[in-house]
Protein backbone atom coordinates (compact mmCIF):
# COMPACT_ATOMS: atom_id res chain seq x y z
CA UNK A 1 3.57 -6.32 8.09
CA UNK A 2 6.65 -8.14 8.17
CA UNK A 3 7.17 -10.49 11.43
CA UNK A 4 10.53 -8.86 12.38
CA UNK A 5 8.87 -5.84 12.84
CA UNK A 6 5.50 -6.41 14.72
CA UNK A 7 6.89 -6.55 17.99
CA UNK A 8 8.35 -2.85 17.35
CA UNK A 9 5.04 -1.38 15.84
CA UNK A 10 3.07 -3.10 18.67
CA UNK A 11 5.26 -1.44 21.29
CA UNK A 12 5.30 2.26 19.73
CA UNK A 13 1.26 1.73 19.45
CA UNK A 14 0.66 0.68 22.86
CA UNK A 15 2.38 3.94 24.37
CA UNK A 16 0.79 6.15 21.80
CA UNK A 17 -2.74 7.63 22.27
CA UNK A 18 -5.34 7.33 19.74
CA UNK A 19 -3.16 5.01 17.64
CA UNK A 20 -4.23 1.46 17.07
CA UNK A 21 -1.66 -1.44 15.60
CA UNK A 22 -3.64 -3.90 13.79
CA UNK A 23 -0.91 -6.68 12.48
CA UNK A 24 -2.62 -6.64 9.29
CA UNK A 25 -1.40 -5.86 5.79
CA UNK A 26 -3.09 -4.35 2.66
CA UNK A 27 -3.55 -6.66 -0.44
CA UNK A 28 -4.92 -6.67 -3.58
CA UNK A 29 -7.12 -9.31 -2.90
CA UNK A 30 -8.31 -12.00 -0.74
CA UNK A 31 -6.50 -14.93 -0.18
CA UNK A 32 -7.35 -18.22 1.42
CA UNK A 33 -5.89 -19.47 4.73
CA UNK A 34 -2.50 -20.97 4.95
CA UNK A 35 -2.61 -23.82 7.70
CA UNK A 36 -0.18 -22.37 10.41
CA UNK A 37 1.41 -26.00 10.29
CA UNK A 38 2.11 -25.26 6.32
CA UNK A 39 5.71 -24.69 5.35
CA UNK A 40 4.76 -21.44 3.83
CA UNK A 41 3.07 -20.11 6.59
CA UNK A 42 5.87 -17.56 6.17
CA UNK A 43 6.41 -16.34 3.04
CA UNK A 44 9.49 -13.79 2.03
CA UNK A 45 7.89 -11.46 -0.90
CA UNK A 46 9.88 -10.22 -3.54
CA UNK A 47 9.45 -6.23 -2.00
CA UNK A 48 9.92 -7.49 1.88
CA UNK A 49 12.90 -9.98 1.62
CA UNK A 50 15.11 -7.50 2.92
CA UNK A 51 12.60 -6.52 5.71
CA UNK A 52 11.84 -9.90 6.56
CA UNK A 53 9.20 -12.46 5.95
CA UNK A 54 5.43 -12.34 5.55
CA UNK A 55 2.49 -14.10 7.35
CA UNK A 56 -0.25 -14.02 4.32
CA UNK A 57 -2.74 -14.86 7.04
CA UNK A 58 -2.39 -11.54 7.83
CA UNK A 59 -2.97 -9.78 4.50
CA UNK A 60 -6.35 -8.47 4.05
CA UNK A 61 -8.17 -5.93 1.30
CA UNK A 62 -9.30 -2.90 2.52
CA UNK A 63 -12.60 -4.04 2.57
CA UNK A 64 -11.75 -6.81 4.84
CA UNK A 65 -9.90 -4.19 7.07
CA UNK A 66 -12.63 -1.81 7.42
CA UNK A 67 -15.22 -4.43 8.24
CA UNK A 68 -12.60 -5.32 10.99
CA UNK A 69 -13.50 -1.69 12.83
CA UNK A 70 -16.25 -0.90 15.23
CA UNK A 71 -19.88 -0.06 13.57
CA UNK A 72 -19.55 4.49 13.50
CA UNK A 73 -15.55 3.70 13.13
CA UNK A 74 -15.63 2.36 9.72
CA UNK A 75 -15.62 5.76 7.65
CA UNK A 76 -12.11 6.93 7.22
CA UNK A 77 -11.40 10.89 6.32
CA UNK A 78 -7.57 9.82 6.40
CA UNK A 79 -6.05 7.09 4.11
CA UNK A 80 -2.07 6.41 4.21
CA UNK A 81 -0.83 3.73 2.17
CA UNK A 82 3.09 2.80 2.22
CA UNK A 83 3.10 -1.09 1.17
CA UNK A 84 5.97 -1.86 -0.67
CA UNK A 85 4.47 -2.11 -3.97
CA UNK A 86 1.74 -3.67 -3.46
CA UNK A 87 -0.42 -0.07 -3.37
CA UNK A 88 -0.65 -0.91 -7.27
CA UNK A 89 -2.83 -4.15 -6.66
CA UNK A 90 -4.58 -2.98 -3.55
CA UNK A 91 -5.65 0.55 -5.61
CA UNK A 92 -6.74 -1.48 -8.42
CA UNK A 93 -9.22 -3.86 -6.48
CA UNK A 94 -10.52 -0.98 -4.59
CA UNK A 95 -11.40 0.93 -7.69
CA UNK A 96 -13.17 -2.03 -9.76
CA UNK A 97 -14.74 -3.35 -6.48
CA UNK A 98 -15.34 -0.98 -3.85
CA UNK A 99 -14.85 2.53 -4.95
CA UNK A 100 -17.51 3.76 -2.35
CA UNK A 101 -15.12 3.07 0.56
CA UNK A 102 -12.85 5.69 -0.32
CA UNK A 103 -15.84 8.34 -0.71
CA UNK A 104 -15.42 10.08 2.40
CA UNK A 105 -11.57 10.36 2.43
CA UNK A 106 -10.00 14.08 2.52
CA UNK A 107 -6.34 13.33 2.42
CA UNK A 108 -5.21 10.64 0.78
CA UNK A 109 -1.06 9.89 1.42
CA UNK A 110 0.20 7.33 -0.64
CA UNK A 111 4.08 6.13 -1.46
CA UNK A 112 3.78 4.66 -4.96
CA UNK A 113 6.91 2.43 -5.54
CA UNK A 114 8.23 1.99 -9.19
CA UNK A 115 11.31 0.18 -8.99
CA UNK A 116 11.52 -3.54 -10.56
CA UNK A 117 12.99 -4.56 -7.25
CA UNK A 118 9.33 -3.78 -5.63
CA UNK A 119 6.36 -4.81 -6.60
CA UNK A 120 6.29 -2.83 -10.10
CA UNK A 121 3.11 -1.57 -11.67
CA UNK A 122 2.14 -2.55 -14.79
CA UNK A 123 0.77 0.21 -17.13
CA UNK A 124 -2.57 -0.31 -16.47
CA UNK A 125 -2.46 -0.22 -12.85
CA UNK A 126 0.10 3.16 -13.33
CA UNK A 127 -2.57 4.76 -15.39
CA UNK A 128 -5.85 3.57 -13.19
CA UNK A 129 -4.42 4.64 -10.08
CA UNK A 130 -3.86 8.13 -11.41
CA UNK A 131 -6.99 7.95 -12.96
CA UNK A 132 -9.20 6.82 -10.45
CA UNK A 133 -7.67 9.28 -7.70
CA UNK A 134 -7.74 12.18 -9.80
CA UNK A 135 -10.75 11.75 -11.82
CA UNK A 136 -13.00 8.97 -10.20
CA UNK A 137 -12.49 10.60 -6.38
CA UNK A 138 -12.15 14.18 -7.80
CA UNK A 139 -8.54 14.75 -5.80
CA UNK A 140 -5.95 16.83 -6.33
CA UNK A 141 -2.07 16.59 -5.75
CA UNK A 142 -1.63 18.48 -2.94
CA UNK A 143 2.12 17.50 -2.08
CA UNK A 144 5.11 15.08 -3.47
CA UNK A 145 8.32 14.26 -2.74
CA UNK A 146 10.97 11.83 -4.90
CA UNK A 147 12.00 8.92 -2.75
CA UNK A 148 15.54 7.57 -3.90
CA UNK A 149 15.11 4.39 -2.05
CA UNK A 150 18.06 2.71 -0.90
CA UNK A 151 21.10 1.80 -3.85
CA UNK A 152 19.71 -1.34 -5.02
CA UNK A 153 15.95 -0.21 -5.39
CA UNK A 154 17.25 3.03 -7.60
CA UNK A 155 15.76 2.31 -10.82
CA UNK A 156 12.39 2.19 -12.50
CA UNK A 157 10.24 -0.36 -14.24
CA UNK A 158 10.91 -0.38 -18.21
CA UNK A 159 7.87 1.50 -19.69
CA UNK A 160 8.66 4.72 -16.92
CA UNK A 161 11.81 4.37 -17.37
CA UNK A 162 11.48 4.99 -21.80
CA UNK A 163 8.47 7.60 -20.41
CA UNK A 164 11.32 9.97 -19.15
CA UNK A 165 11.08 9.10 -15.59
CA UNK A 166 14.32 9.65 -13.46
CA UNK A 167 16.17 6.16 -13.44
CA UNK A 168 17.39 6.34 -10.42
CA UNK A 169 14.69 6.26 -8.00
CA UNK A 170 13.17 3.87 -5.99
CA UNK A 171 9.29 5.89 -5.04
CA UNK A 172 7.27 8.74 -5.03
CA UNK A 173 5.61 9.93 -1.81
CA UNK A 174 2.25 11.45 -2.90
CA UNK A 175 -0.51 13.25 -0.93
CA UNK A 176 -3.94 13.95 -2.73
CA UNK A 177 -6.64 16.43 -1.21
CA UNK A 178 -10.42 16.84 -2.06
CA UNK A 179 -10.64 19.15 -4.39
């Protein structure tokens, strides 16, 4: 959640029924407090620079988000995940730590980001995130579309790049259903 754009996302949510704005973002892991009186109590990030700057005080794992819900509103049946590369961390901790939270979900949308201008995955995280969606959760691609990004995120990390992956795009929007 980038601070120029809270106030927006707060305002759609509060005229929206059944939608809740928590100004919270997904990482990979947890992260200590920064003092609000620190100097990097805003931080730009290499993916949000050109959406503006980052409060990590508000960067939680999933776990931390879910635990953040009522008691009875903690199972989710829906997952959507668009995070500016960061899905490759927050994936990866979910599948070594918590698996189990993910159990119940039916539709899973994600936007996997492979440009070196976002937060690129490394091979292992490419290859775990396939396999733990696919294999771990039993899902199934259900849906895709290419994402060209805007001009300067049109390209792809190295090793998809030499894998025969089109070099000029930014993401891939990807739904997954129970299978």
């Amino acid at each position: 959640p980038t601070l120029r754009l809270r106030e927006k996302h707060e305002r759609f949510a509060a005229n929206a029924p059944n939608i809740s704005f928590h100004f919270a973002g997904l990482a990979g892991h947890s992260a200590p407090p920064v003092p609000r009186s620190s100097k990097t109590s805003t931080m730009p990030s290499k993916a949000m620079m050109r959406y503006g700057n980052l409060d990590p005080n508000t960067l939680r794992t999933l776990t931390e988000l879910v635990a953040r819900n009522p008691a009875g509103q903690q199972a989710m049946t829906v997952l959507v995940i668009d995070c500016e590369g960061c899905e490759w961390a927050a994936i990866e901790q979910i599948a070594t730590e918590t698996p189990q939270l993910l159990e119940q979900v039916q539709l899973l949308m994600i936007e996997v980001h492979v440009s070196p201008t976002m937060l690129a995955p490394t091979l292992a995280q490419f290859v775990s995130l396939f396999d733990f969606i696919i294999v771990t959760l039993g899902m199934r691609l259900w849906w895709y579309r290419t994402n060209r990004g805007y001009p300067f995120d049109q390209r792809v990390t190295d090793f998809l790049g030499v894998g025969g992956l089109n070099l000029h795009t930014c993401c891939y929007e990807l739904a997954f259903a129970k299978a």
